[in-house]
Protein backbone atom coordinates (compact mmCIF):
# COMPACT_ATOMS: atom_id res chain seq x y z
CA UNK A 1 -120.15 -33.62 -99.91
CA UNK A 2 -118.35 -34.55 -96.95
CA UNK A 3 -121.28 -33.13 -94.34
CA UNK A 4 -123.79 -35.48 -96.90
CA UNK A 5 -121.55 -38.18 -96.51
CA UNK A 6 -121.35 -38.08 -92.63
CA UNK A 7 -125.41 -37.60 -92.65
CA UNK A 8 -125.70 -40.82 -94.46
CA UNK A 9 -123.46 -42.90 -92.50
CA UNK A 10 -125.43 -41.47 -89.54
CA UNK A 11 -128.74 -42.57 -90.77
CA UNK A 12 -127.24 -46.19 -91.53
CA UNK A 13 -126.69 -46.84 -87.95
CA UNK A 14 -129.59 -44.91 -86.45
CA UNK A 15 -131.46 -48.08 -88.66
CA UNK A 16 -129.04 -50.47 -88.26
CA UNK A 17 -129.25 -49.84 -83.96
CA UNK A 18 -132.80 -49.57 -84.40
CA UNK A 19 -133.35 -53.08 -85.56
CA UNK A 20 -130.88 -54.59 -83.68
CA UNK A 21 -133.29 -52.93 -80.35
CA UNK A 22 -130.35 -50.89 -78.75
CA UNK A 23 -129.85 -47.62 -78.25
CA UNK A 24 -126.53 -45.77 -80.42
CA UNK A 25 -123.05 -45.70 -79.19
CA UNK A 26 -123.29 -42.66 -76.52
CA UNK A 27 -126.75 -42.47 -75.71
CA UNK A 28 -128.46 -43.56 -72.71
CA UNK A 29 -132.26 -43.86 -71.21
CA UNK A 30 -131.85 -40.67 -68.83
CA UNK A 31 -133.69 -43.61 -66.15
CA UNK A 32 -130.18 -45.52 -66.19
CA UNK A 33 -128.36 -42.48 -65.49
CA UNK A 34 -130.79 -41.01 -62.44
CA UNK A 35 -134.06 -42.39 -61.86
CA UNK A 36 -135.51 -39.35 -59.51
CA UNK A 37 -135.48 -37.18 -62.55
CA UNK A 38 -139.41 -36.89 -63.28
CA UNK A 39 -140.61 -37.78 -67.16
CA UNK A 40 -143.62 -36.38 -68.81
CA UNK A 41 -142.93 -37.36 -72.47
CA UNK A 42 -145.62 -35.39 -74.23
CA UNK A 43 -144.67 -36.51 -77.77
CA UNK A 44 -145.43 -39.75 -77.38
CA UNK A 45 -149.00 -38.94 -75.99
CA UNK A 46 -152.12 -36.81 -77.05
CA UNK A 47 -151.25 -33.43 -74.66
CA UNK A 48 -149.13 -31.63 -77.27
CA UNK A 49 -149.54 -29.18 -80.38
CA UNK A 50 -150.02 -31.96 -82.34
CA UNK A 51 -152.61 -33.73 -81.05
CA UNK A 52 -151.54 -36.95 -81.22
CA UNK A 53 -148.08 -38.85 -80.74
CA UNK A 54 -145.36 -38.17 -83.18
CA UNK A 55 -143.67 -40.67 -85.02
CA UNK A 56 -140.79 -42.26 -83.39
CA UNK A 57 -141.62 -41.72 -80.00
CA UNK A 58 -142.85 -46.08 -79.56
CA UNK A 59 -142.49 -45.54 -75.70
CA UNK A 60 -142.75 -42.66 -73.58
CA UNK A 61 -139.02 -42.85 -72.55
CA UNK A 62 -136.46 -39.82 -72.10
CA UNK A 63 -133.23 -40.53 -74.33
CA UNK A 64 -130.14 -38.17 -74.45
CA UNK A 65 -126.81 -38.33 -75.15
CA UNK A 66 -124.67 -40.02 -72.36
CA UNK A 67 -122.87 -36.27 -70.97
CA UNK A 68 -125.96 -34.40 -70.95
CA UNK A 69 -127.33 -36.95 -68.78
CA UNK A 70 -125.04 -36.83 -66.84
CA UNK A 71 -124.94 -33.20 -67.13
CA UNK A 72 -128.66 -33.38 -65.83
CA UNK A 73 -128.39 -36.14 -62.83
CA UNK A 74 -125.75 -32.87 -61.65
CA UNK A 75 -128.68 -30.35 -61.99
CA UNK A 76 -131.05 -32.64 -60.41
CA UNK A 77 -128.71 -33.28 -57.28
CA UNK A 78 -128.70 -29.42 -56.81
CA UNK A 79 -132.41 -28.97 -56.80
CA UNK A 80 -132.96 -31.81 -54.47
CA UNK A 81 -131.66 -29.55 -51.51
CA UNK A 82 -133.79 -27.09 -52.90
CA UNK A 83 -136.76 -29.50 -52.57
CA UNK A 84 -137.27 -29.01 -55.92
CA UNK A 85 -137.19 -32.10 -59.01
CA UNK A 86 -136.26 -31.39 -62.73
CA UNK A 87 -139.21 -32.99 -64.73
CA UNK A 88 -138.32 -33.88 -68.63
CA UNK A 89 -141.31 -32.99 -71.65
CA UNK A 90 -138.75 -34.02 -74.55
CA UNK A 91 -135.56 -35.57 -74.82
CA UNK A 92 -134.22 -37.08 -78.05
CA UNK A 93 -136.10 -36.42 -80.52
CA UNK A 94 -135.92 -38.90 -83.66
CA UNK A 95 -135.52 -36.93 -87.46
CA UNK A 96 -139.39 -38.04 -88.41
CA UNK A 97 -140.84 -36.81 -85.86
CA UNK A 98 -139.27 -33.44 -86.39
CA UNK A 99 -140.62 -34.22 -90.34
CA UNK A 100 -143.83 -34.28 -88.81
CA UNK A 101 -144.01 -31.25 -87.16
CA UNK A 102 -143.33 -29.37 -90.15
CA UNK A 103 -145.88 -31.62 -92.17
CA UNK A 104 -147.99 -30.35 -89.85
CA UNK A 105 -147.59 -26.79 -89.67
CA UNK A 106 -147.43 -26.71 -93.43
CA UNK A 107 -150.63 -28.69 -94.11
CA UNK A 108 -153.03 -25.83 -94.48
CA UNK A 109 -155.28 -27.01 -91.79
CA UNK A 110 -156.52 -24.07 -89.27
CA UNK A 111 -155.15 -25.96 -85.88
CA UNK A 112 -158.15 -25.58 -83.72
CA UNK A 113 -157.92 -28.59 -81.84
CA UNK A 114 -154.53 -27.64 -80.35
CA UNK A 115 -155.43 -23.89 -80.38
CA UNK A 116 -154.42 -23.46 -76.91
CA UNK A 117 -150.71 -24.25 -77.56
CA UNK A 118 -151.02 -21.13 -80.41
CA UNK A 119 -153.76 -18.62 -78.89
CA UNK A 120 -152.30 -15.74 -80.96
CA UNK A 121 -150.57 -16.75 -83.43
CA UNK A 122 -151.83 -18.46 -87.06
CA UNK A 123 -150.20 -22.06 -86.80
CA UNK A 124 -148.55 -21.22 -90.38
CA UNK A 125 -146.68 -18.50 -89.23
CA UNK A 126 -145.15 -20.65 -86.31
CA UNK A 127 -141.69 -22.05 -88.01
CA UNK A 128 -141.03 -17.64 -88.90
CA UNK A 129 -141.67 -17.46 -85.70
CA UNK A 130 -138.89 -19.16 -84.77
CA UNK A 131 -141.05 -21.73 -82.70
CA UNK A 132 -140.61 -25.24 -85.07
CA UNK A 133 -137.50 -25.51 -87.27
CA UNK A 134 -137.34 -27.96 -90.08
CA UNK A 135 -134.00 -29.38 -88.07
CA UNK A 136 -133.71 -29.89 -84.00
CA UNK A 137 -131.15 -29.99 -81.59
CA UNK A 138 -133.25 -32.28 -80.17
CA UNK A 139 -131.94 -34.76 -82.74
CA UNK A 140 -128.72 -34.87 -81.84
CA UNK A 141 -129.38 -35.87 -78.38
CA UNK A 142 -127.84 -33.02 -76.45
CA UNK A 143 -131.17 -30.77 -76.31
CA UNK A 144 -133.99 -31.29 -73.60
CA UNK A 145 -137.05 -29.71 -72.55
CA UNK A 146 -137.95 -29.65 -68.72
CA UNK A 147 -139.18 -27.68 -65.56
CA UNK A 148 -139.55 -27.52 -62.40
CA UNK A 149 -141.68 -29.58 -59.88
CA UNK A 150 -141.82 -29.35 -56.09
CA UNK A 151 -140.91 -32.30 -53.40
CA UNK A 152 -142.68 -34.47 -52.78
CA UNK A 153 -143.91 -34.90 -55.99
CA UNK A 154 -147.94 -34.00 -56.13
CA UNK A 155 -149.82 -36.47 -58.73
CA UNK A 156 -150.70 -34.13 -61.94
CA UNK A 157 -154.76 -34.79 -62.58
CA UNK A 158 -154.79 -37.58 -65.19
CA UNK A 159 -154.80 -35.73 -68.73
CA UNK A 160 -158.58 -35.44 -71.12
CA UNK A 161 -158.13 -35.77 -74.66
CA UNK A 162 -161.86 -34.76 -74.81
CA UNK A 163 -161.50 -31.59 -72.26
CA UNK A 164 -161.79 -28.10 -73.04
CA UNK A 165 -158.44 -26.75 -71.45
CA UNK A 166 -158.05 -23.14 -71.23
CA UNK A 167 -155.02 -21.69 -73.56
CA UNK A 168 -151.33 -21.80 -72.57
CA UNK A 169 -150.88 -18.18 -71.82
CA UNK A 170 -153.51 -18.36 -68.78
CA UNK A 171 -153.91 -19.33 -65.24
CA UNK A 172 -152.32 -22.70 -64.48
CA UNK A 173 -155.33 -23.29 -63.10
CA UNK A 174 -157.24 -23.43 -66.48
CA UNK A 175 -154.30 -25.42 -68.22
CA UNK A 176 -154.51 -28.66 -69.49
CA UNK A 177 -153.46 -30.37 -65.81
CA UNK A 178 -149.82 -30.23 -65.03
CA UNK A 179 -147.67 -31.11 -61.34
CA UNK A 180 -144.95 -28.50 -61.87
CA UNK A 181 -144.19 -25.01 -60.46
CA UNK A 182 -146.26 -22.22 -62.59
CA UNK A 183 -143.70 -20.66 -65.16
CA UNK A 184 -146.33 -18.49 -66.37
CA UNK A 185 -146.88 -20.13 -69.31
CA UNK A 186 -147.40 -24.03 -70.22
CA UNK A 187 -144.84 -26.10 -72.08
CA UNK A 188 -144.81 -25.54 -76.02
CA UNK A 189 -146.81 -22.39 -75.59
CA UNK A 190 -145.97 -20.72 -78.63
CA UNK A 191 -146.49 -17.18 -77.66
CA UNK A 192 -144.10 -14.24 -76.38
CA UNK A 193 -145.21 -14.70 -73.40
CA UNK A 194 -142.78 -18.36 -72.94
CA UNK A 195 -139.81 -15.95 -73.98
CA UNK A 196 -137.31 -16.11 -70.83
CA UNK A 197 -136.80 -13.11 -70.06
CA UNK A 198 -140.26 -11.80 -70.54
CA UNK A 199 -141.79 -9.25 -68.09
CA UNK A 200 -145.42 -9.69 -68.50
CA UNK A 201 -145.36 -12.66 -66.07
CA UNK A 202 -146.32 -12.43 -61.97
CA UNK A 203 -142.78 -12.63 -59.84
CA UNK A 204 -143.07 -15.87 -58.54
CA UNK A 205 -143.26 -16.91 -61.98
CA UNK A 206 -139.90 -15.32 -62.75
CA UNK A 207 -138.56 -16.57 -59.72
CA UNK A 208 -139.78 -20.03 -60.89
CA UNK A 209 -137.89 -19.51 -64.08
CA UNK A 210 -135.06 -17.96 -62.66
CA UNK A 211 -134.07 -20.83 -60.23
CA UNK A 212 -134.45 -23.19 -63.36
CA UNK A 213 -132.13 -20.96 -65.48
CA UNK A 214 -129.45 -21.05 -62.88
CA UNK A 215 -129.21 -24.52 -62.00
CA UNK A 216 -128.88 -25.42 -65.10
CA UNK A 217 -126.37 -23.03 -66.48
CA UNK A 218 -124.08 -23.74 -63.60
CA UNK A 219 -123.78 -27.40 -65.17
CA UNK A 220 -123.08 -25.72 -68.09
CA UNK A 221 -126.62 -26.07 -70.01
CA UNK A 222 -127.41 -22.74 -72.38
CA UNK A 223 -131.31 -21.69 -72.64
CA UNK A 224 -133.07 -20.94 -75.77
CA UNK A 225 -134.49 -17.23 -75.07
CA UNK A 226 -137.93 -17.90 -76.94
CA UNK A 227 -138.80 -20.92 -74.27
CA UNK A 228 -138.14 -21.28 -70.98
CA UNK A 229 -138.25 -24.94 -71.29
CA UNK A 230 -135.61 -25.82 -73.62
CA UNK A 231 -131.61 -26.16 -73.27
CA UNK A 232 -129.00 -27.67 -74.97
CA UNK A 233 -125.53 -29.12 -73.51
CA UNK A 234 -122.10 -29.22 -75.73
CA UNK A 235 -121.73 -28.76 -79.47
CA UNK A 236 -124.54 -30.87 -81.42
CA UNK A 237 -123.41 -34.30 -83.10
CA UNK A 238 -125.26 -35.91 -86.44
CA UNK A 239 -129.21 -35.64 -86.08
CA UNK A 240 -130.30 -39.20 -85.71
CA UNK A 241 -133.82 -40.96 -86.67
CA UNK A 242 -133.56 -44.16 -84.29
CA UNK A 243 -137.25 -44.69 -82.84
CA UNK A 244 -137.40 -44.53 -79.08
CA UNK A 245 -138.74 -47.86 -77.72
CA UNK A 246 -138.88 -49.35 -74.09
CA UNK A 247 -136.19 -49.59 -72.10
């Protein structure tokens, strides 16, 4: 009763901040916090397993809870004298839009246009899988999805809804386009082969990954072993449902 309680009270202000145009006590736009950090918010464009942009995401915009971003502008300062820049796919992510990924999973549709983020899998299977959940981290604010990209920053070719991009599990090259270092897999590539620690990839990939892994764990960031893309900082607070709008 309590936990139901505490969920309610929690949706009440995510509206109440919402029309009021701020953002909730304790969260930031990760811009206010350090600007150099790259964004690439694929929910709130077409390039994702969806296919379109989820709801929620009114401006592509990274959000997060004030200490992981400034958990992150740490990271970021690290990789600088590596020549390297952390680039951010997901942030925040509000309660409907995490709705809507399992609306979509569940709706009994085959998933070809967004195949390539799925080659092998069936898209029902994907929430056994363990690759959507019907509740995210990412709704609390202290999850986030990111890579690598190298300085200076090379332009990423401008993204074709109507393109034939090759599937996630092959050569960058083939990829839908994308300006970060190769991790042997694109982002939300739901396939074993975006597990960690998996050995089917070329070394530089793994080295790729493994540079990533390390600067953020030594700002105390924890990996999900099934992508190589997504962290989390702290304990989790209430999931929240605030859209994401322009800063």
């Amino acid at each position: 009763m309590r936990l139901l309680v505490v969920s309610l009270f929690a949706l009440v202000l995510s509206v109440a901040h919402a029309q009021s145009g701020e953002l909730p006590t304790g969260f930031v736009y990760l811009r206010d916090i350090d600007a150099s950090i790259a964004q690439d918010m694929r929910y709130a464009a077409d390039d994702n397993f969806v296919g379109h942009p989820l709801p929620g995401y009114d401006a592509a915009e990274c959000v997060l809870r004030r200490d992981v971003a400034q958990a992150l502008a740490k990271v970021q300062a690290d990789l600088a004298k590596q020549k390297f820049s952390l680039k951010v796919y997901d942030c925040y992510r509000p309660r409907r839009a995490v709705a809507a990924m399992a609306r979509w999973a569940n709706d009994g549709a085959g998933g070809e246009p967004t195949k390539r983020f799925f080659p092998a899998l069936d898209k029902r299977t994907l929430f056994a899988q363990g690759y959507i959940a019907s509740q995210s981290a990412h709704s609390t604010g202290n999850a986030i999805d990111l890579t690598l990209v190298a300085l200076p920053q090379a332009p990423p070719a401008r993204y074709d809804k109507a393109a034939h991009y090759g599937p996630c599990t092959g050569p960058a090259a083939q990829r839908a386009p994308d300006n970060s270092l190769d991790m042997g897999t694109g982002f939300d590539c739901f396939d074993p082969k975006s597990h960690t620690a998996n050995s089917a990839i070329q070394p530089e990939q793994t080295r790729a990954r493994a540079t990533l892994g390390a600067a953020m764990r030594k700002h105390g960031f924890k990996n999900y072993f099934r992508e190589w893309w997504h962290f989390t900082y702290g304990a989790p607070g209430p999931a929240q449902d605030f859209p994401i709008t322009r800063r």
